[in-house]
N, C-alpha and C. Protein backbone atom coordinates (compact mmCIF):
# COMPACT_ATOMS: atom_id res chain seq x y z
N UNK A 1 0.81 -1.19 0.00
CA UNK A 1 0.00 0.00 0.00
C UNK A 1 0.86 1.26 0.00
N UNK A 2 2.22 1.29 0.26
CA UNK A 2 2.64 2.31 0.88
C UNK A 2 3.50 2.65 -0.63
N UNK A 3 3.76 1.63 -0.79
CA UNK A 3 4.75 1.24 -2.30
C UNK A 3 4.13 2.41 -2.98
N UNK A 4 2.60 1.86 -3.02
CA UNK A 4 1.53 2.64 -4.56
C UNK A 4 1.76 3.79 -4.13
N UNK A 5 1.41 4.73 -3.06
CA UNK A 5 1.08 5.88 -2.31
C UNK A 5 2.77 6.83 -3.23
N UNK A 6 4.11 5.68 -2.45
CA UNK A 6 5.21 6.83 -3.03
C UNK A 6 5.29 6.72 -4.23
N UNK A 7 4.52 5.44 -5.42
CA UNK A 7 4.44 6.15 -6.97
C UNK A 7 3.98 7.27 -7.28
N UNK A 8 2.51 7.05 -6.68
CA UNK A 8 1.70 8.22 -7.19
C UNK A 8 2.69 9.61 -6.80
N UNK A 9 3.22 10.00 -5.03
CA UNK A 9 3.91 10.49 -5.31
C UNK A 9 4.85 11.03 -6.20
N UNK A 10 5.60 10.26 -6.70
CA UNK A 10 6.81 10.63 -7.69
C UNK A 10 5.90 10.84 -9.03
N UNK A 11 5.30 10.22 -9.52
CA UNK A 11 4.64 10.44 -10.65
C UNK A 11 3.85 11.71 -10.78
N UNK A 12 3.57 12.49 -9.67
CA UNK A 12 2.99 14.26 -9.77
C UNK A 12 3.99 14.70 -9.06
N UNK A 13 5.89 14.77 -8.76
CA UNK A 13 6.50 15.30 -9.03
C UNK A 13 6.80 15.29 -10.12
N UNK A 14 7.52 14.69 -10.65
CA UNK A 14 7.49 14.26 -12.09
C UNK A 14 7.04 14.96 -13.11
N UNK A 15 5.92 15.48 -12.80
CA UNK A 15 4.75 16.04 -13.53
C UNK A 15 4.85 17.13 -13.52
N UNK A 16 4.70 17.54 -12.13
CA UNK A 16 5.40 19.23 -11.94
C UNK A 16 6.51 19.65 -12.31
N UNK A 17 7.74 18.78 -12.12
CA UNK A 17 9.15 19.27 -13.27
C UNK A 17 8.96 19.21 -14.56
N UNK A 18 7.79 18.33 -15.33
CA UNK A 18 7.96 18.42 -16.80
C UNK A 18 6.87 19.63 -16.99
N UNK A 19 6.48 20.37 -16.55
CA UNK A 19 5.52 21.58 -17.15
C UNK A 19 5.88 22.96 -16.96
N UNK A 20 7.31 22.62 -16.52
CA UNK A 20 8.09 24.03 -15.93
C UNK A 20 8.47 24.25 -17.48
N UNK A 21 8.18 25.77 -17.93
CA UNK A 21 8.48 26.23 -18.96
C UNK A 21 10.04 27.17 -18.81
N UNK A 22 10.80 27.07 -19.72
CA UNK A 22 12.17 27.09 -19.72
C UNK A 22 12.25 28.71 -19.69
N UNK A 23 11.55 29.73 -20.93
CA UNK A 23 11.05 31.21 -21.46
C UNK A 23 10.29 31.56 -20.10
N UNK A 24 9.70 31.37 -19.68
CA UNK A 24 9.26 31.96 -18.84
C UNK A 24 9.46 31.79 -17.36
N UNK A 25 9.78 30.83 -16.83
CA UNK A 25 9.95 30.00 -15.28
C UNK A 25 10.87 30.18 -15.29
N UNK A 26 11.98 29.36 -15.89
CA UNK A 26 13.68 28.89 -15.57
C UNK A 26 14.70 29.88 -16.10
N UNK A 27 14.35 30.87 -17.25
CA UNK A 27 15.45 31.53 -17.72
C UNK A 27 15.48 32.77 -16.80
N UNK A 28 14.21 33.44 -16.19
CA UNK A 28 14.54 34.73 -15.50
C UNK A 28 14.96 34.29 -14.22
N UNK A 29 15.04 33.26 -13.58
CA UNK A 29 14.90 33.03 -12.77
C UNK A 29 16.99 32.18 -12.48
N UNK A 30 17.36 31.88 -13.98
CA UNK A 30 18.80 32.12 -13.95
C UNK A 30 19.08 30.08 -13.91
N UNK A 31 17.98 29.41 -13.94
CA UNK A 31 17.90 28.07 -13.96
C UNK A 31 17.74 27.39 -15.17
N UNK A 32 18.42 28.22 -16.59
CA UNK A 32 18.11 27.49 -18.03
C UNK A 32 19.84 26.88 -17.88
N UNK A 33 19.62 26.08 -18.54
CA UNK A 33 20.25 24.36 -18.80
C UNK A 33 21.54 25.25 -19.70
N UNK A 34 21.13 26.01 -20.15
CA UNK A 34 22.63 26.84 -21.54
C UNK A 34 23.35 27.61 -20.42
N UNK A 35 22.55 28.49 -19.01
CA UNK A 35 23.78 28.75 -18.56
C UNK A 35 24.77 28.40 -17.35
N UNK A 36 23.67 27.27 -16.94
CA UNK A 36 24.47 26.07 -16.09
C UNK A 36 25.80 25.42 -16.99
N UNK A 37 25.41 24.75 -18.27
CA UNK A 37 26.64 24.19 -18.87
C UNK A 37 27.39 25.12 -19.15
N UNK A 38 26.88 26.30 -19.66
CA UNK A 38 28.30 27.00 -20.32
C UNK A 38 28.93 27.97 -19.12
N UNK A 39 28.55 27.70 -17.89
CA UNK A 39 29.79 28.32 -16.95
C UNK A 39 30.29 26.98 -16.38
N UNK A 40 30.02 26.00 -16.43
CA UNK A 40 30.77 24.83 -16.20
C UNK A 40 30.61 24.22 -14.38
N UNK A 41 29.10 24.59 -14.44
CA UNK A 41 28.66 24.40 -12.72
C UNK A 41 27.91 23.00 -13.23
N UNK A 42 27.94 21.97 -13.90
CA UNK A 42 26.89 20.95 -13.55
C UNK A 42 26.85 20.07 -12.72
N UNK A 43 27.90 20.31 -11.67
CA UNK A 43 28.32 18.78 -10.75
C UNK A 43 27.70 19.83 -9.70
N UNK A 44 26.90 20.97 -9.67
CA UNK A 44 26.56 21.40 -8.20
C UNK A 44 24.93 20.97 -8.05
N UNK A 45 24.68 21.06 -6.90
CA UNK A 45 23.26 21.12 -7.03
C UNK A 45 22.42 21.31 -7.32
N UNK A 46 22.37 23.20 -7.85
CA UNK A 46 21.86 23.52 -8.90
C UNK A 46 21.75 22.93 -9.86
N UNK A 47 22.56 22.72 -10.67
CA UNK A 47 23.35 21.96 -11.55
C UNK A 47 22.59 20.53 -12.30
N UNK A 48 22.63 19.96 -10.70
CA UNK A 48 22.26 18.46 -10.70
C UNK A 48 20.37 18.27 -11.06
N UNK A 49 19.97 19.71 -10.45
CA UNK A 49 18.29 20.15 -10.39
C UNK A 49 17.75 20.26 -11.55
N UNK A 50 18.87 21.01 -12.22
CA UNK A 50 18.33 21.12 -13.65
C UNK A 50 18.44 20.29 -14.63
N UNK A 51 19.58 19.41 -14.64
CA UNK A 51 19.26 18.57 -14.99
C UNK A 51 18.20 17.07 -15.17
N UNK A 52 17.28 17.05 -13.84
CA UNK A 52 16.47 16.38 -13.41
C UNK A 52 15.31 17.29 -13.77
N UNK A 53 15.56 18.49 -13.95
CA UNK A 53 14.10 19.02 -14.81
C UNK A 53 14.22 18.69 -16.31
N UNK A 54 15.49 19.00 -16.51
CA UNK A 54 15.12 18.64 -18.47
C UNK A 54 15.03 17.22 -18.47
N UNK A 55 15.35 15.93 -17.90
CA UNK A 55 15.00 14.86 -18.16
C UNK A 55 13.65 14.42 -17.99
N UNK A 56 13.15 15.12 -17.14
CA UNK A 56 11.42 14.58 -16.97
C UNK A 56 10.52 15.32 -18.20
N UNK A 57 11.46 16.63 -18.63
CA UNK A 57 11.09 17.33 -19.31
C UNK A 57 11.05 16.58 -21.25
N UNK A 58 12.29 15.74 -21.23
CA UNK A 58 12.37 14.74 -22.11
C UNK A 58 11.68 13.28 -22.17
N UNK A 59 10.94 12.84 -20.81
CA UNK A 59 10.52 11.65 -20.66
C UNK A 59 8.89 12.14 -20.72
N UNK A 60 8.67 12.87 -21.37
CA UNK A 60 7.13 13.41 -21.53
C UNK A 60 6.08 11.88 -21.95
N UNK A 61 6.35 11.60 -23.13
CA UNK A 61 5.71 10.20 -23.08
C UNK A 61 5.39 9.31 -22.04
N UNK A 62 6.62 8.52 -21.59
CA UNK A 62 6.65 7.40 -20.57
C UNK A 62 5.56 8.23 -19.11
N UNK A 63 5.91 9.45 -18.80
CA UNK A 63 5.15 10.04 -17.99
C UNK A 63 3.80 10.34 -18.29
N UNK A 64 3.22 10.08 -19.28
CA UNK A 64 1.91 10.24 -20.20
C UNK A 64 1.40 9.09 -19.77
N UNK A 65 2.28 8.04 -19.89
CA UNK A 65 1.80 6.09 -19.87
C UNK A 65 1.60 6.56 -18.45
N UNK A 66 2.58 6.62 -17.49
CA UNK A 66 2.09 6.23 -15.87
C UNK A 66 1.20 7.25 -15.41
N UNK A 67 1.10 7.86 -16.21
CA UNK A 67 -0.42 8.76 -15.22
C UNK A 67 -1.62 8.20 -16.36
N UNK A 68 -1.64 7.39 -17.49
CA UNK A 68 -2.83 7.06 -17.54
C UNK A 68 -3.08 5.44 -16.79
N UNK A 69 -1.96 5.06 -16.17
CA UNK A 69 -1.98 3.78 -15.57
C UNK A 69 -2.53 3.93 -14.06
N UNK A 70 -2.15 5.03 -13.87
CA UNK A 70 -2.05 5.65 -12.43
C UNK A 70 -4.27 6.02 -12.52
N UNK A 71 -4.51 6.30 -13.55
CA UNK A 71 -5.56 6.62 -13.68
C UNK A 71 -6.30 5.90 -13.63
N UNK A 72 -6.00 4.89 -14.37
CA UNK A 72 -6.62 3.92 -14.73
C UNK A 72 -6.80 2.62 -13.41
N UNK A 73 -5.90 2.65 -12.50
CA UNK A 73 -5.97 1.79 -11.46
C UNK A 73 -6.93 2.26 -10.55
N UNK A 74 -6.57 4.30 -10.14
CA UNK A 74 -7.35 4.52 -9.61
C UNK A 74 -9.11 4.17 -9.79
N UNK A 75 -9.35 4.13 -10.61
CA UNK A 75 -10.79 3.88 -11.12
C UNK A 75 -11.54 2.55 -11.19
N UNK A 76 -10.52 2.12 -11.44
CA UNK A 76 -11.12 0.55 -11.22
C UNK A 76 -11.15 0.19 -9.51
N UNK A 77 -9.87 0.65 -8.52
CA UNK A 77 -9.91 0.20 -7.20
C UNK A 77 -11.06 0.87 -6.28
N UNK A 78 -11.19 2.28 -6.94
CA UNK A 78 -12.26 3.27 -6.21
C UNK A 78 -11.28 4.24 -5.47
């Protein structure tokens, strides 16, 4: 039970890093991916953050599948 609870978890973080828009959210804000690499900070935390946003940001599909699975369980269990 607890298993399902921290999917769903991760699966609407997940969700929330892939809808962060880069133009408007991440670039004024000094968190776009061009000027993390090109000052040569990617091993920091920052660093490491943003990178974990553009990958969820690239796994748009597979994250499409588990929230209609996620959906789909919900509905059938109640």
């Amino acid at each position: 039970m607890w298993f399902w609870t921290l999917l769903e978890v991760l699966v609407l973080l997940a969700n929330a890093l892939a809808v962060l828009n880069e133009d408007r959210f991440l670039a004024p804000r000094g968190w776009s991916f061009s000027e993390v690499s090109a000052t040569g900070k990617v091993k920091t935390l920052k660093g490491q953050l943003i990178g974990l946003i553009y990958a969820t940001q690239y796994l748009r599909v597979p994250l499409i599948i588990f929230n209609v699975i996620i959906i789909f369980v919900k509905l059938v269990s109640g």
